[in-house]
Protein backbone atom coordinates (compact mmCIF):
# COMPACT_ATOMS: atom_id res chain seq x y z
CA UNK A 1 -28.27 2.11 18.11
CA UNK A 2 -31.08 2.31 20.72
CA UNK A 3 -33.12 -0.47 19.04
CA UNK A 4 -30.15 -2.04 19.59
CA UNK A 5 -29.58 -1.11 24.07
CA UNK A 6 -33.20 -1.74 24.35
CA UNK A 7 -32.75 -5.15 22.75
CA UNK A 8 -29.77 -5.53 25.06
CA UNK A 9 -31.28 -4.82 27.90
CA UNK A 10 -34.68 -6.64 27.47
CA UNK A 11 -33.22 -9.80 26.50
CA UNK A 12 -30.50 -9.36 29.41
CA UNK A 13 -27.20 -9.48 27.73
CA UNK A 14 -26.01 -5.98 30.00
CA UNK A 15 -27.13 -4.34 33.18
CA UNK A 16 -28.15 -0.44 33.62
CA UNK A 17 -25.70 -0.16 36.99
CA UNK A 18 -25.76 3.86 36.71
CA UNK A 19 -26.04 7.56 35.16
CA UNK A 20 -23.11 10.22 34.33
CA UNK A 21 -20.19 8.65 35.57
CA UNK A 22 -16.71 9.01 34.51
CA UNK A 23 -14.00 6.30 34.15
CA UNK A 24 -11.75 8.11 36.66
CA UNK A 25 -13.82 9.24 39.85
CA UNK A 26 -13.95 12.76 40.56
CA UNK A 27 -13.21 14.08 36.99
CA UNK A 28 -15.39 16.42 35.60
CA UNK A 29 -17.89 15.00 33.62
CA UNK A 30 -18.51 18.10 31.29
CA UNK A 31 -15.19 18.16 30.80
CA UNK A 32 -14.57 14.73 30.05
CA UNK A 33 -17.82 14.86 27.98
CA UNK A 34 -16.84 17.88 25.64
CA UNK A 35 -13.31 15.98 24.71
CA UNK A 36 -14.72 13.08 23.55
CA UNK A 37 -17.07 14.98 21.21
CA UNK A 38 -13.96 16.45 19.95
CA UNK A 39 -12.41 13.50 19.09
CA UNK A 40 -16.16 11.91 17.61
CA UNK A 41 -15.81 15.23 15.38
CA UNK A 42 -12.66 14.74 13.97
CA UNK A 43 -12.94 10.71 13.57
CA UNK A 44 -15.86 11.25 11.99
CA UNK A 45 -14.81 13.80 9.46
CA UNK A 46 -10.98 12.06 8.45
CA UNK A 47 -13.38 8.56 7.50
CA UNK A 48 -16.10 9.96 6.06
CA UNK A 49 -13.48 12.22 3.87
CA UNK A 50 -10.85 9.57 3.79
CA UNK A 51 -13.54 6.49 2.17
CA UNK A 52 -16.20 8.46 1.18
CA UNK A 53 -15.17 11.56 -0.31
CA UNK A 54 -12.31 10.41 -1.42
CA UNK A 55 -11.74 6.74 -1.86
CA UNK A 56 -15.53 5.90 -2.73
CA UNK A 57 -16.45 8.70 -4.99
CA UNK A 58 -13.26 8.90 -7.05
CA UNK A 59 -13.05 5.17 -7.30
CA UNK A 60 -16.65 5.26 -8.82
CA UNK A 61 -15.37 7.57 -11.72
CA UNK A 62 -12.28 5.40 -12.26
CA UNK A 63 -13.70 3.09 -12.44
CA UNK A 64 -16.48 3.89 -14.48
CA UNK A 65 -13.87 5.23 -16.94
CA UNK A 66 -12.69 1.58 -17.83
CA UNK A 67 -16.57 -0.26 -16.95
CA UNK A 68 -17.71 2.59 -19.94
CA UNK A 69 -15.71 0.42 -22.42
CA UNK A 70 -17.29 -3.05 -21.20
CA UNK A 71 -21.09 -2.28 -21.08
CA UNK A 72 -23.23 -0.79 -23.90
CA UNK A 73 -25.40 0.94 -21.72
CA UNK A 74 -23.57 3.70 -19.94
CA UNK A 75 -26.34 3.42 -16.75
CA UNK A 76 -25.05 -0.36 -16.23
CA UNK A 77 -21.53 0.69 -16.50
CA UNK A 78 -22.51 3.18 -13.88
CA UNK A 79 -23.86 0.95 -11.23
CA UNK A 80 -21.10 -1.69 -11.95
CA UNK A 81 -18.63 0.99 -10.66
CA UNK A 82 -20.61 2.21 -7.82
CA UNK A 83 -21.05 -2.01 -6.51
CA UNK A 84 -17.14 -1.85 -7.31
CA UNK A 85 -16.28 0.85 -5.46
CA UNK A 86 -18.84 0.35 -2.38
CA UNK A 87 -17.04 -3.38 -2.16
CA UNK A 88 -13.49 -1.74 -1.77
CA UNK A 89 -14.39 0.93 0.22
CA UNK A 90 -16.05 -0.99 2.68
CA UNK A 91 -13.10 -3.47 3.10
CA UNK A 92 -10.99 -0.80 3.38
CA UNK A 93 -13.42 0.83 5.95
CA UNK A 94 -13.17 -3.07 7.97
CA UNK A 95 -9.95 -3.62 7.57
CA UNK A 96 -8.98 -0.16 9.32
CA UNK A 97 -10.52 -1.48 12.55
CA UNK A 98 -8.61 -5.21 12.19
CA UNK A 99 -6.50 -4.09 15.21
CA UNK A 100 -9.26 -2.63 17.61
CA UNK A 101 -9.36 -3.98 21.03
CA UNK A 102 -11.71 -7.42 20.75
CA UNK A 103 -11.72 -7.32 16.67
CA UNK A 104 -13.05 -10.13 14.96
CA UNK A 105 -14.36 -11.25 11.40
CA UNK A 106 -17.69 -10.27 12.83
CA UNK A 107 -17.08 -7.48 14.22
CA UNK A 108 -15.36 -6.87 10.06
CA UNK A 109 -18.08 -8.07 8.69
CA UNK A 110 -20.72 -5.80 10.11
CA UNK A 111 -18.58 -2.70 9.72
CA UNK A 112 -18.58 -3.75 6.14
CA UNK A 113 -22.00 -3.47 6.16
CA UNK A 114 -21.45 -0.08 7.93
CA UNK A 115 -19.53 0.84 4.48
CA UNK A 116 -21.91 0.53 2.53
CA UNK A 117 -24.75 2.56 4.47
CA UNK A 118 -21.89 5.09 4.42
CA UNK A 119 -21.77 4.91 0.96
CA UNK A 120 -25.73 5.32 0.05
CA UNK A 121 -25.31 8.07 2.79
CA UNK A 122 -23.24 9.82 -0.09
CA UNK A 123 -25.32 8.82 -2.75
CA UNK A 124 -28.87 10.23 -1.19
CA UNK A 125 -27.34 13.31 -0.28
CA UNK A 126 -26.06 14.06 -3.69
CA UNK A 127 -22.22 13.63 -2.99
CA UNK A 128 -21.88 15.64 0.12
CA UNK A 129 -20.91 14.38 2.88
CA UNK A 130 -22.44 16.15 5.71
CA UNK A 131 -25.29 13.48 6.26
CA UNK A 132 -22.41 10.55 6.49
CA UNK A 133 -20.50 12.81 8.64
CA UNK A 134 -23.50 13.53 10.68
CA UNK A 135 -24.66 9.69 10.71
CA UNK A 136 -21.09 8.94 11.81
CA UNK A 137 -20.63 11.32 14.42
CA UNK A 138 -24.01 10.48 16.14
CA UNK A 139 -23.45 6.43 16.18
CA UNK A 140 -20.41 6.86 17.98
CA UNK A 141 -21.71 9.17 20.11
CA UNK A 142 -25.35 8.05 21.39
CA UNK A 143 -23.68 4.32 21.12
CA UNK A 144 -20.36 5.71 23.65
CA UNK A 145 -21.81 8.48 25.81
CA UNK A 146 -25.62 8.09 25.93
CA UNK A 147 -25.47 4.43 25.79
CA UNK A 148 -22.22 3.50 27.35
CA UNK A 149 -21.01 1.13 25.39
CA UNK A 150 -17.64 0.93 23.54
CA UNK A 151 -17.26 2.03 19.91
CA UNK A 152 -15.51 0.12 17.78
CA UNK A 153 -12.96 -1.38 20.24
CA UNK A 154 -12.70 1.94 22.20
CA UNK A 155 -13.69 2.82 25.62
CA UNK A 156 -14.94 6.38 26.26
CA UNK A 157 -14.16 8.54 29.45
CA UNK A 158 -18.03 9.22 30.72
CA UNK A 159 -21.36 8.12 29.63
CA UNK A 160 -24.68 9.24 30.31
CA UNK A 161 -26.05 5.62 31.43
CA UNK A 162 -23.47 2.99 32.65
CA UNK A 163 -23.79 -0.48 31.80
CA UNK A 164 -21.60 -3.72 32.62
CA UNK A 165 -22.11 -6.88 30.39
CA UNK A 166 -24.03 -9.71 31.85
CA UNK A 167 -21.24 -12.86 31.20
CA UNK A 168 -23.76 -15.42 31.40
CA UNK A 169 -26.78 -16.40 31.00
CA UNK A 170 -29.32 -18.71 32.84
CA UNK A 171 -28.06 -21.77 31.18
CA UNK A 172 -24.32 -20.57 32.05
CA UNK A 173 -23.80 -20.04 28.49
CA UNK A 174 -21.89 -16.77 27.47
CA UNK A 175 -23.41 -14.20 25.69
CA UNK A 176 -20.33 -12.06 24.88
CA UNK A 177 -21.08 -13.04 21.06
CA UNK A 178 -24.55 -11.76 21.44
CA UNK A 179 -23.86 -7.80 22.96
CA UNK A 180 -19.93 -7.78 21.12
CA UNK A 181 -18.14 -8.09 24.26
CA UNK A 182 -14.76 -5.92 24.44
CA UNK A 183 -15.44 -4.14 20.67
CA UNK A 184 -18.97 -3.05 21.52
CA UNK A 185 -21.77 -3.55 19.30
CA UNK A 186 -20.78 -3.12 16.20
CA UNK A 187 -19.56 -7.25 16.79
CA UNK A 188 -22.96 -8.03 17.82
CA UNK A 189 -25.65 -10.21 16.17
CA UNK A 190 -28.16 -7.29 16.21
CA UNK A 191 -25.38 -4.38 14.23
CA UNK A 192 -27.16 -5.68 10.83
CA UNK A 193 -30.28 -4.93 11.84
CA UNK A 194 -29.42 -1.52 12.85
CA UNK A 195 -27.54 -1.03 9.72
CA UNK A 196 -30.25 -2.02 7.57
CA UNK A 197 -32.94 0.17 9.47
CA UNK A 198 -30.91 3.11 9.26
CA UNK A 199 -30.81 2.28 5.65
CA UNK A 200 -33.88 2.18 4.90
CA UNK A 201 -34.64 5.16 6.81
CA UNK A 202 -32.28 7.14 5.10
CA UNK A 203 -33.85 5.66 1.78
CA UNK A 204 -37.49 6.83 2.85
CA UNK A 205 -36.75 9.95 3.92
CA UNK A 206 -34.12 11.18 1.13
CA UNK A 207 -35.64 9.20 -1.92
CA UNK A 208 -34.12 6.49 -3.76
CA UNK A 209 -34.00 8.53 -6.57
CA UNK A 210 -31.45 10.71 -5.33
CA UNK A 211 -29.52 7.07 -5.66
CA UNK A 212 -30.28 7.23 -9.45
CA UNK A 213 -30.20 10.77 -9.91
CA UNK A 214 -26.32 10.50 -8.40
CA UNK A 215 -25.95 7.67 -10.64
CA UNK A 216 -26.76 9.60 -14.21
CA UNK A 217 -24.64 12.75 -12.57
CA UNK A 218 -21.67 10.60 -12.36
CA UNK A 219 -22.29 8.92 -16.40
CA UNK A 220 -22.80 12.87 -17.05
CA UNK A 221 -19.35 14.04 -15.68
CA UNK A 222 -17.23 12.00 -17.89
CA UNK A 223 -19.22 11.36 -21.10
CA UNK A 224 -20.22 15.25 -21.29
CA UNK A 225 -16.34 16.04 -20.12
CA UNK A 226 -14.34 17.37 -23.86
């Protein structure tokens, strides 16, 4: 996400026009601050359970259950149903934001993107959740109150730094395509690149054989199951 400001502002798609404000003047910004963590908390924890503890890891034993029958190798019948399930879950996870303020199929696309790092969040942490919940919570809160700009559609009561979108550029042409405009950046052209960083971060620093040690666990818990 701040690969993503500093991009912003460098290439001059918004404008730094202030620190610690609040939407209404003269509300606290504590206050304001500590409510909207709240809500990041909560978000964060009914998706990540919702798609990732739920809807992606049961949907990889499901079905694995049927791919076990199609494949001869029970590791390839494995990743089959993980690729299956991170495809569903993901359009699921896009399709929940269809309605947000300034939506569009790119703002679907790279949240489907944001599935599946959500997914290998799961997978590198050996099932739990607490790094995607973690991961979650801090996009949508560095990008909406350090950052100030909107998550997902939503605009936040404070933020540390305040920023307005530049409409045009030089050559008069808009940029809202470039910084996401009204849904924030998760619509624009630079979200894949943040998703794939934090990817490969994530990768590096947990192993990718956590990824394939997941993997066998999941072949383990049916074919070993009496």
């Amino acid at each position: 996400v701040s690969i993503i400001f500093i991009m912003e502002v460098w290439l001059g798609w918004i404008k730094i026009v202030g620190f610690f404000q609040t939407v209404v003047p003269n509300e606290s910004f504590a206050i304001n601050f500590l409510w909207d963590v709240l809500f990041h908390v909560g978000v964060s924890i009914n998706e990540e359970v919702m798609l990732r503890g739920w809807m992606f890891t049961l949907g990889c034993r499901g079905i694995l259950a049927m791919a076990l029958d199609w494949f001869e190798d029970s590791s390839d019948a494995a990743t089959f149903s993980i690729i299956a399930s991170i495809i569903l879950q993901s359009s699921l996870f896009s399709f929940l934001h269809l309605h947000s303020p300034g939506s569009s199929y790119v703002s679907l696309l790279n949240l489907f993107l944001g599935g599946i790092a959500a997914s290998i969040n799961v997978m590198v942490a050996g099932g739990s959740l607490w790094l995607g919940i973690g991961w979650h919570f801090g996009w949508n809160i560095f990008m909406g109150h350090v950052l100030g700009r909107s998550t997902s559609g939503i605009p936040m009561s404070c933020a540390c730094t305040d920023v307005i979108p530049r409409p045009k550029s030089s050559h008069k042409k808009c940029v809202e395509n470039y910084h996401g405009g009204t849904f924030g950046p998760e619509q624009g052209v630079l979200a894949p690149l943040a998703y794939l960083i934090g990817i490969i971060l994530v990768i590096c620093v947990c192993g990718f054989d956590e990824m394939i040690v997941w993997r066998d666990g999941l072949v383990s818990s049916l074919t070993d199951s009496p």
